[in-house]
N, C-alpha and C. Protein backbone atom coordinates (compact mmCIF):
# COMPACT_ATOMS: atom_id res chain seq x y z
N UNK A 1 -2.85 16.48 1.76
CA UNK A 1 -1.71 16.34 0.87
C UNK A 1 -1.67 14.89 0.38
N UNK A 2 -1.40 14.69 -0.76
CA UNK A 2 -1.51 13.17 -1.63
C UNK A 2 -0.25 12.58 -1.05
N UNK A 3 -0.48 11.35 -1.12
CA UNK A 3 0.67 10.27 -0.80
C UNK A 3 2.05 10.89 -1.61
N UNK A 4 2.12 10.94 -2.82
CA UNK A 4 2.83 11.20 -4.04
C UNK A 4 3.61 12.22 -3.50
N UNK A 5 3.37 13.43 -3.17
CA UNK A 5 3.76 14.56 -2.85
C UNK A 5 4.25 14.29 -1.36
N UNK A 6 4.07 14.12 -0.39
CA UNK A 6 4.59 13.41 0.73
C UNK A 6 6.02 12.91 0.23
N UNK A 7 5.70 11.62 -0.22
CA UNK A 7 7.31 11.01 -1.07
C UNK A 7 7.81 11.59 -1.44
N UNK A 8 7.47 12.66 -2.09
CA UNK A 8 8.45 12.85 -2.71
C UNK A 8 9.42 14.09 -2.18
N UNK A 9 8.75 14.64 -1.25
CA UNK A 9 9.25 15.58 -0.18
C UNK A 9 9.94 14.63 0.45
N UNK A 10 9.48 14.07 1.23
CA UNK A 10 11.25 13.00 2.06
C UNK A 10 12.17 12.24 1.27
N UNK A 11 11.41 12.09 0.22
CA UNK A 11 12.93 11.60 -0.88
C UNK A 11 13.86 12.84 -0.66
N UNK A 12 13.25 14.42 -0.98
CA UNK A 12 14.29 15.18 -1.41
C UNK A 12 14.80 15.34 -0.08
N UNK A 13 14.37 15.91 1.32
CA UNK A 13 15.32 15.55 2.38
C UNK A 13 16.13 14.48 2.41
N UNK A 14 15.52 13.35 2.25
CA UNK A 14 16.85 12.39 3.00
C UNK A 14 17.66 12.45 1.70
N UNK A 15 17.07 12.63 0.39
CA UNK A 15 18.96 12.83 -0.33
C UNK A 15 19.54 14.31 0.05
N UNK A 16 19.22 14.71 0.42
CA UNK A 16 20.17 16.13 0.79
C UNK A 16 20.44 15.68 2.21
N UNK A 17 20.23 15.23 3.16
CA UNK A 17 21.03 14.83 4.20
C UNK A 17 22.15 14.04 3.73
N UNK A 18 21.76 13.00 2.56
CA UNK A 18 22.96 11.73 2.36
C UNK A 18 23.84 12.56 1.74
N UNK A 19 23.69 13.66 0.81
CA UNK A 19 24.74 14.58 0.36
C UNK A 19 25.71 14.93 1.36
N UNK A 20 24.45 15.60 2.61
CA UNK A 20 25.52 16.24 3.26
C UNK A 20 26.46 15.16 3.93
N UNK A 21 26.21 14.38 4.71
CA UNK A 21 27.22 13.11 5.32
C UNK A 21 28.00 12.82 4.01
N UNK A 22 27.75 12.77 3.11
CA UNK A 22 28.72 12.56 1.63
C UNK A 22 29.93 13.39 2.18
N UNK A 23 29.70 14.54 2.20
CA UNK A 23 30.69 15.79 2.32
C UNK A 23 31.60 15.87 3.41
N UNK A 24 30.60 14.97 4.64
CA UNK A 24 31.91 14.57 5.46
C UNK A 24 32.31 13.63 5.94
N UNK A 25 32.34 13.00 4.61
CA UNK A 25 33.36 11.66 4.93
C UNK A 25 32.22 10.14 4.60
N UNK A 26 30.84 10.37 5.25
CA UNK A 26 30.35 8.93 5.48
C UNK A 26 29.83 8.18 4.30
N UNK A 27 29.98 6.97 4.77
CA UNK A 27 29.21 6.15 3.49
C UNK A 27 27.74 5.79 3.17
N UNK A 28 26.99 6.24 2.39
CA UNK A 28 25.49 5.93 3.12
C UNK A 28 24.45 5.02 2.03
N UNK A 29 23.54 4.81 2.34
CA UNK A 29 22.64 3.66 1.97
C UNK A 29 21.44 4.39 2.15
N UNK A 30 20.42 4.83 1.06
CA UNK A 30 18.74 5.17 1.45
C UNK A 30 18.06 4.08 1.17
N UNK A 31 17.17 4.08 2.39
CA UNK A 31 16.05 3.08 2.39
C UNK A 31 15.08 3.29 2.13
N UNK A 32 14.95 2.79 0.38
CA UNK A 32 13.82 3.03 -0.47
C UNK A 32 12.27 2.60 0.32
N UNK A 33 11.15 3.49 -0.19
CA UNK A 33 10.04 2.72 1.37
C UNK A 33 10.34 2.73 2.59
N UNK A 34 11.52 3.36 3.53
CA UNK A 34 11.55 3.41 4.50
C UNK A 34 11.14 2.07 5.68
N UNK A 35 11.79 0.93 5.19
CA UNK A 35 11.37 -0.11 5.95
C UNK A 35 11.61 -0.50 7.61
N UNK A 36 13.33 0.04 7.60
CA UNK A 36 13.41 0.36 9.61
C UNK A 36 13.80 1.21 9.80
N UNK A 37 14.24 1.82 8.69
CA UNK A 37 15.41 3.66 9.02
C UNK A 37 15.16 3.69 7.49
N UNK A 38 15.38 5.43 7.68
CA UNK A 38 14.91 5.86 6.08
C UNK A 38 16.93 6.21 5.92
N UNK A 39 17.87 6.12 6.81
CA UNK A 39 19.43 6.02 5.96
C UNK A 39 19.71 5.44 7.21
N UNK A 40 21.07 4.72 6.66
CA UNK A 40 22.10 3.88 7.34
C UNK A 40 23.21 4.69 6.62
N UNK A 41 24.11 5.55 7.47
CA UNK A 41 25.54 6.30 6.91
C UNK A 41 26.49 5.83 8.14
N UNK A 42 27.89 6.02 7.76
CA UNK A 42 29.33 5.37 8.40
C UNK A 42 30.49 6.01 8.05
N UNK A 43 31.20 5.62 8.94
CA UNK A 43 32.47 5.84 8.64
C UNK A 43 33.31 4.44 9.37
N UNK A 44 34.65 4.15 8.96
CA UNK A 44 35.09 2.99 9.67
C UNK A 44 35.09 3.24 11.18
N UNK A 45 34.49 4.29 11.72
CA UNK A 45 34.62 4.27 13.49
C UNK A 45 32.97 4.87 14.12
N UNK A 46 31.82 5.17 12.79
CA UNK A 46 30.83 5.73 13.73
C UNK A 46 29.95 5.12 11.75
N UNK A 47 28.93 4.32 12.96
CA UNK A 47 27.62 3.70 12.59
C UNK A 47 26.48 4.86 12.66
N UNK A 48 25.37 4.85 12.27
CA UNK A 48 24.30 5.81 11.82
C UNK A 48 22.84 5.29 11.65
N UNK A 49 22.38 4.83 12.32
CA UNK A 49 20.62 4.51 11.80
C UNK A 49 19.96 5.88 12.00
N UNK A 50 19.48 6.26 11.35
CA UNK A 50 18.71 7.87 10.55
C UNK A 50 17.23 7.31 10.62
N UNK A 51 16.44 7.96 11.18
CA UNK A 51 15.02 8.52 10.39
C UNK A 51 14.47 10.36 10.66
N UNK A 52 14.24 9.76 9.11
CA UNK A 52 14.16 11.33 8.49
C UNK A 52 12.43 11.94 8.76
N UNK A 53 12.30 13.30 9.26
CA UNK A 53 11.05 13.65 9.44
C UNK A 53 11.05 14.88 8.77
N UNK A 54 9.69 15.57 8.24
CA UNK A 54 10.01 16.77 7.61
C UNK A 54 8.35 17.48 7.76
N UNK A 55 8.77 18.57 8.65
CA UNK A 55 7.53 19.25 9.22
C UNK A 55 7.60 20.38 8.91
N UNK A 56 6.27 21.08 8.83
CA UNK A 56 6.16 23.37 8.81
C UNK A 56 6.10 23.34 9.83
N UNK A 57 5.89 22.72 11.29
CA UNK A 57 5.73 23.24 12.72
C UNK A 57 7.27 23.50 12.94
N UNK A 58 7.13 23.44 14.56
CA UNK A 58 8.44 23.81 15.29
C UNK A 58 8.52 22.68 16.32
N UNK A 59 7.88 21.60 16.05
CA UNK A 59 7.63 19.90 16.08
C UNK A 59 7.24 19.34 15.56
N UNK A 60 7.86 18.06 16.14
CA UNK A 60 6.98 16.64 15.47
C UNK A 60 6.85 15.67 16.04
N UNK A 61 6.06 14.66 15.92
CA UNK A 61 5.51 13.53 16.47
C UNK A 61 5.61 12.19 16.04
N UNK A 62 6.78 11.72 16.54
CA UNK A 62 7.37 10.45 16.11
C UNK A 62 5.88 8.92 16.70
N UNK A 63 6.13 8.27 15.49
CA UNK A 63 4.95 7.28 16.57
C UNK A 63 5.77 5.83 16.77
N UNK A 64 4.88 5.58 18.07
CA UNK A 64 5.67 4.72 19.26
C UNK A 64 6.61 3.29 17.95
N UNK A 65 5.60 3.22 17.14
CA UNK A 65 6.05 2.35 16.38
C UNK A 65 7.48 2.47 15.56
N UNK A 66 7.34 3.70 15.06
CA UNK A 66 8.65 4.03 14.46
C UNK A 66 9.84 3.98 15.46
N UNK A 67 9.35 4.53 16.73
CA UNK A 67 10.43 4.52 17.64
C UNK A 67 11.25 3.43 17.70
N UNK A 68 10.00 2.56 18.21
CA UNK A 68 10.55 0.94 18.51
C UNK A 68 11.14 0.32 17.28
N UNK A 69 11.34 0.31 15.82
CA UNK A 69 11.73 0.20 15.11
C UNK A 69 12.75 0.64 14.71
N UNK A 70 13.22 2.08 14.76
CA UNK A 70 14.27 2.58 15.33
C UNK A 70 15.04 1.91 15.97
N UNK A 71 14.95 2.00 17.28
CA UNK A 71 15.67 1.52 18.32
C UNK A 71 16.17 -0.07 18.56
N UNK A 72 15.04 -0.76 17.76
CA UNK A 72 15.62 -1.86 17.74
C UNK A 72 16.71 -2.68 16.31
N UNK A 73 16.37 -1.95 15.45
CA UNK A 73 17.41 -1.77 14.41
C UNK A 73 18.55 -1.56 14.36
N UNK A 74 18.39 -0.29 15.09
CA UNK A 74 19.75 0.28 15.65
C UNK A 74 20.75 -0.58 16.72
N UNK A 75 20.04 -0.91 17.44
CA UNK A 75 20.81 -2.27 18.46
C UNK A 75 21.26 -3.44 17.73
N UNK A 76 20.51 -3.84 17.07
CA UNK A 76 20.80 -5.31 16.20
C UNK A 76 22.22 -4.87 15.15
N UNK A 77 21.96 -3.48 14.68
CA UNK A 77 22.91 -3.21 13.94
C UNK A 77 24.10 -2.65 14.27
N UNK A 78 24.24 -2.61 15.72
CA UNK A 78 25.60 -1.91 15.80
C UNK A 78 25.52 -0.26 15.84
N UNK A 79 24.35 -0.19 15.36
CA UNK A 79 24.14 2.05 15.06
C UNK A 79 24.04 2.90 16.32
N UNK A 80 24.30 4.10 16.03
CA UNK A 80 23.56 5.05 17.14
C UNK A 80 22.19 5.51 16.33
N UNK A 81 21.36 5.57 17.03
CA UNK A 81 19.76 5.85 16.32
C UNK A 81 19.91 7.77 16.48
N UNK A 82 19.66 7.85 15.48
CA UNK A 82 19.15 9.48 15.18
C UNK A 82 18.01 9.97 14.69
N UNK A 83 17.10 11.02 14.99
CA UNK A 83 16.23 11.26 14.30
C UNK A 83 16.72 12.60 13.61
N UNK A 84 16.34 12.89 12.46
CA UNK A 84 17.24 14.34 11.74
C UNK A 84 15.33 14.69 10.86
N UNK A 85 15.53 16.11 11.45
CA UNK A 85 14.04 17.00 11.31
C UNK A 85 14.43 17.91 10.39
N UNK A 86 13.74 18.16 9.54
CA UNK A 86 13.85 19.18 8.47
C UNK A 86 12.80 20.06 9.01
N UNK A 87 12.53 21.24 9.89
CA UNK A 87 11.80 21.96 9.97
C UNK A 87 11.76 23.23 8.92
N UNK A 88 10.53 22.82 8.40
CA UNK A 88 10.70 24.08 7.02
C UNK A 88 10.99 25.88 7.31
N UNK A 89 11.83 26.30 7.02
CA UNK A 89 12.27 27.56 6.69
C UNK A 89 13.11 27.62 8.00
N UNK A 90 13.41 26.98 8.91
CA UNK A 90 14.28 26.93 10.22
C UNK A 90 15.31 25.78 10.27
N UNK A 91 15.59 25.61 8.84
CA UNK A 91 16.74 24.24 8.87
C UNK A 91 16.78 23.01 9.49
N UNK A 92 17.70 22.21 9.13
CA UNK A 92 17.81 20.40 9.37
C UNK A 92 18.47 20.46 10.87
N UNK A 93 17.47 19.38 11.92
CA UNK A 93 18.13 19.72 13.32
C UNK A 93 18.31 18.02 13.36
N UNK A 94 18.99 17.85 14.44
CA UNK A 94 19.24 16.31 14.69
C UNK A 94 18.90 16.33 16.09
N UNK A 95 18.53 14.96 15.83
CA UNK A 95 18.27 14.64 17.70
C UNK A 95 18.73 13.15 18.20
N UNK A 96 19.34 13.21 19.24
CA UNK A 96 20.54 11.94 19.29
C UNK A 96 19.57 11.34 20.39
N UNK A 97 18.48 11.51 21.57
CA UNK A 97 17.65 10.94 21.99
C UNK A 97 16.37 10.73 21.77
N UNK A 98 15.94 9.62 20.99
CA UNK A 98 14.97 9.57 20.19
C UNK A 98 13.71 9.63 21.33
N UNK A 99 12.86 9.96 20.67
CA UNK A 99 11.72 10.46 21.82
C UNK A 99 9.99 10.64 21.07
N UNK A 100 9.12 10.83 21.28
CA UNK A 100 7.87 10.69 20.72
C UNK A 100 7.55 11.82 20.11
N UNK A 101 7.56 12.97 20.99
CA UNK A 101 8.03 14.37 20.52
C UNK A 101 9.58 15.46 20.37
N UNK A 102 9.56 15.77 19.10
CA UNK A 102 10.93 16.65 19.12
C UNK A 102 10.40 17.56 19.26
N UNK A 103 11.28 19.07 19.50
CA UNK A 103 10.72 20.08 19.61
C UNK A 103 12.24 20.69 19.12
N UNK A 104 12.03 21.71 18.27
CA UNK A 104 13.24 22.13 17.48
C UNK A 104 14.38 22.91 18.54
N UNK A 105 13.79 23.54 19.25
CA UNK A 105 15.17 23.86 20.38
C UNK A 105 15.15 23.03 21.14
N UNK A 106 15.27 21.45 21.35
CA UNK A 106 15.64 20.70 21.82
C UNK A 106 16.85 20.05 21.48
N UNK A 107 17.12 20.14 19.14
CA UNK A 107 17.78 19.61 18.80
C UNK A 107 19.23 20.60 18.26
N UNK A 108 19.66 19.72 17.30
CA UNK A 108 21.31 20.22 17.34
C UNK A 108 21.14 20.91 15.89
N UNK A 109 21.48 22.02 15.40
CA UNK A 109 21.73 22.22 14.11
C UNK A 109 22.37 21.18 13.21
N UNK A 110 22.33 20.24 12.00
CA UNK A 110 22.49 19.39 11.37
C UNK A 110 24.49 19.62 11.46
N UNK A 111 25.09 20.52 10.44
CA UNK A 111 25.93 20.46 10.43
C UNK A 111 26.70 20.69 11.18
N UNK A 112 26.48 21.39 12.84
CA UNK A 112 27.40 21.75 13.58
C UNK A 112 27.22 20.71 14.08
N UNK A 113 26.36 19.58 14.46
CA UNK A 113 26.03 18.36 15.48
C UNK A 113 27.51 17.53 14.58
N UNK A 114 27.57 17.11 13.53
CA UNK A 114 28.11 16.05 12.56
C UNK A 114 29.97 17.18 12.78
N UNK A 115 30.30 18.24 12.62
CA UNK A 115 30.92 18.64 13.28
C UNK A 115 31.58 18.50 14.29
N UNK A 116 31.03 18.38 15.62
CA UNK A 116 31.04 18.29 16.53
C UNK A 116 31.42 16.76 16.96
N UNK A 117 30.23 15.97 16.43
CA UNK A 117 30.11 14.31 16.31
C UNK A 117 31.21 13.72 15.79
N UNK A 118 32.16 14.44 14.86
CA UNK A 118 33.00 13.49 14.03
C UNK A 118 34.44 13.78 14.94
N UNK A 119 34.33 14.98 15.85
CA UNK A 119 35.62 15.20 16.91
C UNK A 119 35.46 14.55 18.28
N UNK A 120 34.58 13.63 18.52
CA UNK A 120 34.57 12.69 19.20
C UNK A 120 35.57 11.70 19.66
């Protein structure tokens, strides 16, 4: 698969994730090039460092690098680190312990997690 086509597939996930946090409530920021998190979203009481993955399996394979980039972003910034998986034809899952491998019944359905997350 070409670079081009790649991009442009996680462009269209992470703007349909930023839609959806649009819808409830948060404020968000995409990080064009994906430099430490591909979104930063908020609300005045809950911070967000996001990276977005988008697979046909029923996993994926985060690398150590992204992790650590992640995680240390997220600390410097005040965020909770999330990883949010678009597994194709089985919907957007989130995962609140970032890890090397996800595995889709490990994670939370997108909108019931943010649901759930915002009655905190």
């Amino acid at each position: 698969m070409n670079l081009l086509v790649m991009y442009k597939k996680g462009y269209q996930i992470e703007n349909k994730l930023v839609h959806i946090l649009e819808k409830y409530g948060f404020a968000c920021i995409r990080s064009a090039g994906s430099k430490k998190v591909d979104i930063i979203a908020g609300t005045p009481d809950i911070k967000l460092c996001i990276e977005v993955k988008n697979t046909k399996n029923t996993y994926v394979y985060i690398s150590k690098e992204q992790l650590k980039k992640l995680l240390e972003f997220s600390k410097r910034f005040g965020c909770k680190p999330l990883i949010v998986v678009n597994f194709k034809n089985k919907g957007i899952y989130i995962f609140e312990l970032p890890k090397e491998k996800l595995i889709i019944n490990e994670g939370h359905k997108l909108e019931d997690f943010i649901k759930q997350f915002l009655k905190r």
